[in-house]
Protein backbone atom coordinates (compact mmCIF):
# COMPACT_ATOMS: atom_id res chain seq x y z
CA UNK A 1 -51.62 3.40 29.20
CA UNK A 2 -48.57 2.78 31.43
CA UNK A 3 -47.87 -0.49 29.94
CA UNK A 4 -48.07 0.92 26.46
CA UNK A 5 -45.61 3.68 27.52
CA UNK A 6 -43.33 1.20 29.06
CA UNK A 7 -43.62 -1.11 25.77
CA UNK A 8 -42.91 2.04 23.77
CA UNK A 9 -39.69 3.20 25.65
CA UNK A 10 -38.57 -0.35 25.30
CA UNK A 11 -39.28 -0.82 21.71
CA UNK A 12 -37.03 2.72 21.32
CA UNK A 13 -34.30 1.15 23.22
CA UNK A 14 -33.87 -1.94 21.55
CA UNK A 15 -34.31 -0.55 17.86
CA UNK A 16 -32.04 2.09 18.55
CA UNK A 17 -28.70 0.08 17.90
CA UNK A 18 -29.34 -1.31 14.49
CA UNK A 19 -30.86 1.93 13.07
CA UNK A 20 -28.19 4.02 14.69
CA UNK A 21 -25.65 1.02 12.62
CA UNK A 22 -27.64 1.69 9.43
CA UNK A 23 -26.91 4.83 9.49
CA UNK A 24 -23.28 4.55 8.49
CA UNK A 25 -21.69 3.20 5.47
CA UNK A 26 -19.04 0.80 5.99
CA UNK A 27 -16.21 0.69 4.58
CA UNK A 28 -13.99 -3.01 4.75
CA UNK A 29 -10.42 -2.46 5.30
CA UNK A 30 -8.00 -5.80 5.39
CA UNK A 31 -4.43 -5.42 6.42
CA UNK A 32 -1.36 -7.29 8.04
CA UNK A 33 -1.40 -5.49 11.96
CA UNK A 34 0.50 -8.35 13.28
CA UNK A 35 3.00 -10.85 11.89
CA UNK A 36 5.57 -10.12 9.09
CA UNK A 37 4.44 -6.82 7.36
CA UNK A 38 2.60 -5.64 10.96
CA UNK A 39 4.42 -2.22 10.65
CA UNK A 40 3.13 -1.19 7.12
CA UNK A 41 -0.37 -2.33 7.47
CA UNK A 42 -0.49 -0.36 10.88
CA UNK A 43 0.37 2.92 9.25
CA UNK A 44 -2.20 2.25 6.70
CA UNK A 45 -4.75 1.69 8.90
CA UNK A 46 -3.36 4.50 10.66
CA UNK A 47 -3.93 6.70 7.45
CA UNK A 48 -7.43 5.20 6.15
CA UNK A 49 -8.42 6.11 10.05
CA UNK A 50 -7.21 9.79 9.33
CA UNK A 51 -9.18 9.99 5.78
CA UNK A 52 -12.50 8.53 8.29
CA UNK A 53 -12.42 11.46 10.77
CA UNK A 54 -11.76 13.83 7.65
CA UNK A 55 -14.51 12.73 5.64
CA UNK A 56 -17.21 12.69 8.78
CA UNK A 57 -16.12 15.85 9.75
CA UNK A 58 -16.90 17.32 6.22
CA UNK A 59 -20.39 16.08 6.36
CA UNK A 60 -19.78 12.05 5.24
CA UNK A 61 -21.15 11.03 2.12
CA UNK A 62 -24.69 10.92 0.73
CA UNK A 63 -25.63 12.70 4.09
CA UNK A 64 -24.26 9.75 6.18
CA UNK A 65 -21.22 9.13 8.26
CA UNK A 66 -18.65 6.12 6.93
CA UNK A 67 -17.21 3.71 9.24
CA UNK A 68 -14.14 1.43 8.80
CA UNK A 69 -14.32 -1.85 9.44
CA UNK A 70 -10.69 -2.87 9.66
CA UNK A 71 -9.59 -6.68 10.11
CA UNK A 72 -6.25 -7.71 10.57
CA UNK A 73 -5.24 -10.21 8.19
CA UNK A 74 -1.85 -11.07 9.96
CA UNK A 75 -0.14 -11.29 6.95
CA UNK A 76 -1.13 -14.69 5.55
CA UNK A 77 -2.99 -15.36 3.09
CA UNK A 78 -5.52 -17.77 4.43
CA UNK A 79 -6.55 -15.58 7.38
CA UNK A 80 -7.03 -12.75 4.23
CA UNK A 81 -9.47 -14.90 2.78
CA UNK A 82 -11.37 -15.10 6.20
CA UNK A 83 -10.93 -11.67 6.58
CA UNK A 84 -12.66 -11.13 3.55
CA UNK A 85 -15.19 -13.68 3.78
CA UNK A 86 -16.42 -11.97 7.73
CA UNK A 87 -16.12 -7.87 5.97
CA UNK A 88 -18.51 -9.15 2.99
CA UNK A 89 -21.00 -11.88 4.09
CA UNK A 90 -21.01 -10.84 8.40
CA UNK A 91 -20.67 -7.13 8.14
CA UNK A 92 -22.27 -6.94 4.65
CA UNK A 93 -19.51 -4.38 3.51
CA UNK A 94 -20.05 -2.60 -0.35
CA UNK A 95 -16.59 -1.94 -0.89
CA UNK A 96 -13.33 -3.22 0.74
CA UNK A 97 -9.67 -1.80 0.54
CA UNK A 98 -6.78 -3.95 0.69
CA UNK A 99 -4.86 -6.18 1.38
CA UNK A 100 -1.20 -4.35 1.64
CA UNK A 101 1.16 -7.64 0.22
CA UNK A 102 0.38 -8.68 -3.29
CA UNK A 103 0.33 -12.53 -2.41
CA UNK A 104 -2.51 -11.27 0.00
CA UNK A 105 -4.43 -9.43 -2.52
CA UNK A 106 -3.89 -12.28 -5.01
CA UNK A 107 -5.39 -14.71 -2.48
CA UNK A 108 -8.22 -12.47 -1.83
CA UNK A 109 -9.24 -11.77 -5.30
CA UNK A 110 -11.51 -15.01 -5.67
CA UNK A 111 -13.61 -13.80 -2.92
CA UNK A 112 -14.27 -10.43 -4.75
CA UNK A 113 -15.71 -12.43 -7.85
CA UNK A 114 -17.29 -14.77 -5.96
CA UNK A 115 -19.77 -11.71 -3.76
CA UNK A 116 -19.05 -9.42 -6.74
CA UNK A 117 -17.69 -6.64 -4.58
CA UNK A 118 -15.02 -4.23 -5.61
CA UNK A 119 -11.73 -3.32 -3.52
CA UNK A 120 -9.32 -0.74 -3.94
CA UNK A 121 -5.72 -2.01 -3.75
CA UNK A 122 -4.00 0.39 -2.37
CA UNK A 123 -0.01 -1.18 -1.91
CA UNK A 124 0.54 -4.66 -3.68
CA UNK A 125 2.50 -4.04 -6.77
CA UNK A 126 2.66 -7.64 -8.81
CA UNK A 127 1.86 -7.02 -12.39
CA UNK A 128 -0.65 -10.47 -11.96
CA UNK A 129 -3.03 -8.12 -9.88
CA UNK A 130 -4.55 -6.34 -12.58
CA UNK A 131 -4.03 -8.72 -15.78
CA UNK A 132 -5.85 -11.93 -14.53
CA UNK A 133 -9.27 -10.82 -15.44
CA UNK A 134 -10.90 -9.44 -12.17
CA UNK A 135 -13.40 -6.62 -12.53
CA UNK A 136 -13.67 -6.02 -8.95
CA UNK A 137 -10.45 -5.09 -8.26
CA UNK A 138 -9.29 -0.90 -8.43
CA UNK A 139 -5.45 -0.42 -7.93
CA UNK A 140 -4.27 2.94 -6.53
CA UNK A 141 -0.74 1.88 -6.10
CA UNK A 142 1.64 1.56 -9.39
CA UNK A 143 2.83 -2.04 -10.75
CA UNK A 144 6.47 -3.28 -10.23
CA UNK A 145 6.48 -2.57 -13.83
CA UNK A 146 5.58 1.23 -13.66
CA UNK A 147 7.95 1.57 -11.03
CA UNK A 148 10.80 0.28 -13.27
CA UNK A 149 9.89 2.30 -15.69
CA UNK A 150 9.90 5.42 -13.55
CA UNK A 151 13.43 4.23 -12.74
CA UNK A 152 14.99 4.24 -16.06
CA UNK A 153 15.55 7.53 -16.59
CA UNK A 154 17.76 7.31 -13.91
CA UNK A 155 19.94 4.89 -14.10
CA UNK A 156 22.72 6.68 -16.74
CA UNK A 157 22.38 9.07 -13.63
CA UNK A 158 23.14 6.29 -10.95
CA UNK A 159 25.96 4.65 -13.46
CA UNK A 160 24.85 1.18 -12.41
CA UNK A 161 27.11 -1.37 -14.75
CA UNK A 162 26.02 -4.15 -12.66
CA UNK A 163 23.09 -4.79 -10.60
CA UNK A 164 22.41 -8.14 -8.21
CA UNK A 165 18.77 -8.59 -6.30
CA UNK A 166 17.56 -9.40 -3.03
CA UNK A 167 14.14 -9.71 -2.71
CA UNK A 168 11.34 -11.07 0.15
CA UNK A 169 10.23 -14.77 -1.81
CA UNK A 170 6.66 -13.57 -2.41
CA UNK A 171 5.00 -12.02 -5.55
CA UNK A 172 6.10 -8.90 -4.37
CA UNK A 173 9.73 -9.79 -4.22
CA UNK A 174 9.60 -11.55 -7.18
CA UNK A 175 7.69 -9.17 -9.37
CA UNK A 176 9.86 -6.55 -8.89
CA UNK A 177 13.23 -8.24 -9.24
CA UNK A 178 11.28 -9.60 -12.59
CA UNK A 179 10.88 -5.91 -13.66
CA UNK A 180 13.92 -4.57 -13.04
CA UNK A 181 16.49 -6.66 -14.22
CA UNK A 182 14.03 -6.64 -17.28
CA UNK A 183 14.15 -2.75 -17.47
CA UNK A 184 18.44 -2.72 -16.74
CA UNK A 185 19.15 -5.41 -19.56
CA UNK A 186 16.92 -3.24 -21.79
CA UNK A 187 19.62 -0.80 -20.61
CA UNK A 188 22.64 -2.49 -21.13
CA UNK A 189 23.40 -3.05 -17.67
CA UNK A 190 24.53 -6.40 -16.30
CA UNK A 191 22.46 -8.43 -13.82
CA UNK A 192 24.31 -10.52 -11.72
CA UNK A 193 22.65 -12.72 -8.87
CA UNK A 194 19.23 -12.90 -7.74
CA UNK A 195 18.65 -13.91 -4.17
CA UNK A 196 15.75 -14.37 -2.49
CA UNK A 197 14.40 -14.98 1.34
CA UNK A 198 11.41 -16.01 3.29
CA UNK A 199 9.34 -12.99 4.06
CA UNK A 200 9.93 -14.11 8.06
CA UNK A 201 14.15 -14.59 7.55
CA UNK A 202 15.92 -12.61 9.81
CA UNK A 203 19.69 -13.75 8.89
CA UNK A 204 20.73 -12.83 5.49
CA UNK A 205 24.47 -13.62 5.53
CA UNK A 206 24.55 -15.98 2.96
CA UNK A 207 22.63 -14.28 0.60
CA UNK A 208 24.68 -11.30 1.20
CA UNK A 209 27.95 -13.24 0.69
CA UNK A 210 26.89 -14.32 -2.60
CA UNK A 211 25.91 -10.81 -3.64
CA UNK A 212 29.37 -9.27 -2.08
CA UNK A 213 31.30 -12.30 -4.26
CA UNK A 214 29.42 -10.72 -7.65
CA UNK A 215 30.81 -7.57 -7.22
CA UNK A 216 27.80 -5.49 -8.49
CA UNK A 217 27.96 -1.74 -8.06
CA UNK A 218 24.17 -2.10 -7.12
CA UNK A 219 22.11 -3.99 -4.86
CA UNK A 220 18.01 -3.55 -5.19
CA UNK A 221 16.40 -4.21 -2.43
CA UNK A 222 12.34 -5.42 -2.28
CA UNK A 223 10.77 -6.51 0.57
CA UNK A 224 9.06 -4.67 4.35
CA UNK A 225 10.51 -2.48 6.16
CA UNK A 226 11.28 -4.54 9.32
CA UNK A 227 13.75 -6.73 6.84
CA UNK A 228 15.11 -3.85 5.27
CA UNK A 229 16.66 -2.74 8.43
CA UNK A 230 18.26 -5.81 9.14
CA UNK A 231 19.57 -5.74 5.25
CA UNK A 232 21.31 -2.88 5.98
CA UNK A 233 23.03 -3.64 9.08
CA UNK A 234 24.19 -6.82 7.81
CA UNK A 235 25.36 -5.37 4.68
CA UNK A 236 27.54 -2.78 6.41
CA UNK A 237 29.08 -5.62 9.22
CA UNK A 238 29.57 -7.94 5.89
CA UNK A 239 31.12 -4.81 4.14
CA UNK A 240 29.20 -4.79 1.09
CA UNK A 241 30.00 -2.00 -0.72
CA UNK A 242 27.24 -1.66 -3.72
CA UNK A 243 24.92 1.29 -2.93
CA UNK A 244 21.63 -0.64 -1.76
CA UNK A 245 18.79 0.86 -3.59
CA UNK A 246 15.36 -0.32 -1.79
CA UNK A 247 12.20 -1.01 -4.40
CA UNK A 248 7.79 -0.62 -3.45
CA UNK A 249 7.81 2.42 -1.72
CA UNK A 250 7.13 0.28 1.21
CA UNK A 251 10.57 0.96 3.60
CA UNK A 252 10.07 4.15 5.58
CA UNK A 253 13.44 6.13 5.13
CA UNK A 254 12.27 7.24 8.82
CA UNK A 255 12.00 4.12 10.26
CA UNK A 256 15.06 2.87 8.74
CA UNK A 257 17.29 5.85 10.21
CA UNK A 258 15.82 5.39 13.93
CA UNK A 259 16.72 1.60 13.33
CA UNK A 260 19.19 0.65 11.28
CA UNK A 261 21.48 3.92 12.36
CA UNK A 262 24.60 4.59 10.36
CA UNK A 263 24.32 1.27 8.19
CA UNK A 264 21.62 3.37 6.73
CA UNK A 265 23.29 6.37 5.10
CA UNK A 266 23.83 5.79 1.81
CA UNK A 267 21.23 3.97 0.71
CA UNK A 268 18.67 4.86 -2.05
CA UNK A 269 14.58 4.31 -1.80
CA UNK A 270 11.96 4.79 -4.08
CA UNK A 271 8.61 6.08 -2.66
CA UNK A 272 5.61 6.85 -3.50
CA UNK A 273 5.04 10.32 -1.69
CA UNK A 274 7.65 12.71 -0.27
CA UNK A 275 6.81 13.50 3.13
CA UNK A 276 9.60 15.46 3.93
CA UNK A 277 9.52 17.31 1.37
CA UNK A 278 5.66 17.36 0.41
CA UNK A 279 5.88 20.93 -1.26
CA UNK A 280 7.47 18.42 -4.34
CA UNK A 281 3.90 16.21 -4.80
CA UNK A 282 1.47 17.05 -7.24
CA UNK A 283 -1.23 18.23 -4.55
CA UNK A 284 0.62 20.18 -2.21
CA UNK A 285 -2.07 21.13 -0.11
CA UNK A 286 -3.41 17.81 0.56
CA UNK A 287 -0.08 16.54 1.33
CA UNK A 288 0.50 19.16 3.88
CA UNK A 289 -2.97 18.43 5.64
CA UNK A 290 -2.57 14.83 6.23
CA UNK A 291 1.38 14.97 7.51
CA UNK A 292 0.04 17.95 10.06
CA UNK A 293 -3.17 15.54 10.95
CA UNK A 294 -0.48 12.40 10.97
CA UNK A 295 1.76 14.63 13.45
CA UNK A 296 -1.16 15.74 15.16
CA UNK A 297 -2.33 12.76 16.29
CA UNK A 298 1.52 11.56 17.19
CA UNK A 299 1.41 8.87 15.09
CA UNK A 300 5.46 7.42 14.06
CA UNK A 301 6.69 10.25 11.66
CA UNK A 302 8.17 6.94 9.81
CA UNK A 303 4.88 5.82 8.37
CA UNK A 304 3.79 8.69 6.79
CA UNK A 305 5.63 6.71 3.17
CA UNK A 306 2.86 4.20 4.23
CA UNK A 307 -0.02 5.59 5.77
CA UNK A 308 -0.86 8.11 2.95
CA UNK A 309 -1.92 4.77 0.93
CA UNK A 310 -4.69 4.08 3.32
CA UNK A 311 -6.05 7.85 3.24
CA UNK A 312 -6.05 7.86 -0.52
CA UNK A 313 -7.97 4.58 -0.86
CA UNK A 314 -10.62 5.81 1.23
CA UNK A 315 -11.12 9.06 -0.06
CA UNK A 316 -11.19 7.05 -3.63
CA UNK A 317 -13.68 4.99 -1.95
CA UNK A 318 -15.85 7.58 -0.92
CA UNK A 319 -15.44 9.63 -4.02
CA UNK A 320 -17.37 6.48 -5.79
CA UNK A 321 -19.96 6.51 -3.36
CA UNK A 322 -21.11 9.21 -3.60
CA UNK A 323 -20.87 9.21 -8.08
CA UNK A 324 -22.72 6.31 -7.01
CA UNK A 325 -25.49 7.60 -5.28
CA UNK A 326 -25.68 4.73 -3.05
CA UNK A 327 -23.85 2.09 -0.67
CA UNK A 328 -24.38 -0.94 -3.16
CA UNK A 329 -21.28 -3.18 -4.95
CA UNK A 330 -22.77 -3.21 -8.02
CA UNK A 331 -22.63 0.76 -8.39
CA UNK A 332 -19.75 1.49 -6.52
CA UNK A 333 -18.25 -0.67 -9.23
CA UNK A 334 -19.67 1.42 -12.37
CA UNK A 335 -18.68 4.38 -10.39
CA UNK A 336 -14.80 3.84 -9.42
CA UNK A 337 -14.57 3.60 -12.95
CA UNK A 338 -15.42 7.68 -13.49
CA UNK A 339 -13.25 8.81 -10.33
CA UNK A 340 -11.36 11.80 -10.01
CA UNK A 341 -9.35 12.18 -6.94
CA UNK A 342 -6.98 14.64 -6.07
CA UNK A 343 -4.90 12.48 -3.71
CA UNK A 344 -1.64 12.35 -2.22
CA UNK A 345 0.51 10.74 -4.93
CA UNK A 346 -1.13 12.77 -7.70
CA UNK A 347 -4.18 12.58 -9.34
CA UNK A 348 -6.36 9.03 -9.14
CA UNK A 349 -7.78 8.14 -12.04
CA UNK A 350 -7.71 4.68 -13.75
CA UNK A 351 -7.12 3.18 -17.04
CA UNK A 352 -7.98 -0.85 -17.96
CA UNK A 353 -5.51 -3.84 -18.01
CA UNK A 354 -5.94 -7.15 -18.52
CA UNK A 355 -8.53 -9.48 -20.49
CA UNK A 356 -11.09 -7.73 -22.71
CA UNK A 357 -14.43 -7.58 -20.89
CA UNK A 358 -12.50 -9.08 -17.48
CA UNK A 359 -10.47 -5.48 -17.09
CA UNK A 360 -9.02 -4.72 -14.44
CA UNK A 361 -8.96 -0.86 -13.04
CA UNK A 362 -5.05 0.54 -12.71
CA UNK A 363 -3.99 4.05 -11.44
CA UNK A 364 -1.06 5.97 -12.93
CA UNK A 365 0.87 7.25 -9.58
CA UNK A 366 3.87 9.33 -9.16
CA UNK A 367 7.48 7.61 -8.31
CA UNK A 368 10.02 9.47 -6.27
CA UNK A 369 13.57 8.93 -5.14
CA UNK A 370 15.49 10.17 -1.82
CA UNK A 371 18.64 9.15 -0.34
CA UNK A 372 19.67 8.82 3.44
CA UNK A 373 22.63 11.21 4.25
CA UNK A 374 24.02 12.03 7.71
CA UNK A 375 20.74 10.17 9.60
CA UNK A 376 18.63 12.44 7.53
CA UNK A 377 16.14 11.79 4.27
CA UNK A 378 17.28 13.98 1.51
CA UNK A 379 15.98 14.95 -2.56
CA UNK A 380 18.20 12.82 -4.49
């Protein structure tokens, strides 16, 4: 009888772990914490973290708790891949979210077909994402295209005659320099040059020269917030005097005020959520809970442009779960489809693009504008 006892104490011990592990549903997060785009993908994870302790704290999902499994996919694109290839086949993950840069997504995408596991994109913006015939992939974030379109209405307002481009030499940079000079031509506005630079560069003088010597009245701007600040210093010491307007929604106005100082005042951003101000988003109330959890927790006030991404793609996540009725790829696929999230840049819903049969899932997301004045983030 003792031995029996002792074999059954043992036997509780050592099955514990796995069924306690079973008990969650994981979640597979990829993003950049270290190397070029390190500060983004920090405040995402930052955010998805906050949407976690949220969701557990109502109850989870299907009666369970949901655990991220984040990876860090130091923003390259081969160490996504791996990223992917542990989250799916090692941790056996239903769903991923990721992978902040578009060239990161794009080079995680064949990974998705290949396990037939959906992820919800929740910053890349290249118009490639969604039109190359991936089922598996769910974009929360607009296009470079939607974004430029959410920007014409304002540029009689702006009075831009002439607009030059300096964008990050990624699909990122690219894709959005694509859009807009599309969208300002279709406008009658001149584009002069287009400049780009490695997603690493740190000295931008002789792009900057070149764009001084054009003489636009507008500079856009498209690439992480760590280059952005450095843009804007060098612009001011190289006294270039088009008003810098930055594309993505992926430069924290915050961030750039605390770093960039006075070379930041004047200068335009589009974003994708107002935290300032968040009173002026479609769901208010939302809004107000995650900046006051953000805060809470004494996170950087300058991620909050950032981190709201990760909170929405995981409440989007879980939202399909549970339509789903259960932690599987397959119907977490069928049920993103029928999602209906109030998040923090509107309402998520999606609509197809790309090949028929092959579509990809795309959200329609709200665009803002502010402007830095006086060190502070203002409505434009």
């Amino acid at each position: 009888m003792k031995f029996h006892g002792l074999w059954s104490i043992l036997a509780a011990t050592f099955f514990a772990a796995p069924a306690m592990a079973q008990d969650t549903i994981k979640i597979g997060v990829t993003q950049p914490l270290t190397g070029a785009f390190a500060a983004s993908g920090n405040y995402v994870a930052d955010g998805a973290k906050i949407a976690e302790a949220a969701v557990n704290a109502a109850g989870g999902v299907l009666g369970r708790k949901i655990q991220l499994i984040i990876e860090d996919n130091k923003s390259n694109p081969t160490e996504t891949v791996a990223t992917a290839e542990k989250l799916i086949a090692k941790d056996k993950v239903p769903v991923m979210i990721g992978a902040w840069s578009s060239t990161l997504t794009l080079a995680v995408m064949p990974k998705l077909m290949e396990y037939e596991v959906p992820m919800v994109v929740e910053t890349s913006s290249s118009g490639k994402i969604t039109t190359s015939g991936n089922p598996y992939i769910f974009r929360i974030s607009p296009t470079s295209e939607m974004e430029a379109k959410a920007f014409a209405g304002m540029v009689k307002k702006f009075g831009i005659k002439k607009a030059d481009f300096l964008a990050t030499n990624n699909d990122f940079g690219l894709g959005a320099s694509q859009e807009f000079s599309q969208m300002l031509k279709g406008q009658g506005v001149q584009v002069g040059t287009i400049e780009t630079m490695d997603p690493k560069a740190t000295d931008f003088s002789a792009q900057l020269a070149k764009i001084k010597a054009s003489g636009g009245d507008t500079l856009f701007v498209t690439t992480a917030v760590e280059q952005a600040t450095l843009i804007l210093r060098q612009a001011k010491e190289q006294q270039v005097k088009a008003r810098i307007i930055t594309t993505g929604g992926s430069v924290s106005p915050d961030q750039l005020i605390a770093q960039a100082g006075e070379a930041a005042n004047g200068s335009y951003h589009l974003v994708f959520f107002t935290p300032w101000f968040p009173e002026a988003v479609k769901n208010p109330d939302i809004a107000k809970k995650f900046v006051a959890e953000w805060n809470a927790r004494k996170y950087n006030a300058g991620g909050l442009t950032e981190g709201f991404r990760g909170w929405d793609a995981v409440h989007t996540v879980v939202e399909a779960i549970k339509l789903a009725g259960k932690a599987e790829p397959k119907a977490i696929t069928d049920a993103l489809w029928k999602v209906h999230v109030k998040g923090i840049n509107g309402d998520i819903a999606f609509i197809k693009q790309g090949p028929a049969g092959k579509e990809s899932a795309q959200n329609v997301p709200s665009v803002y504008v502010v402007r830095i004045d006086n060190g502070k983030v203002v409505k434009n």
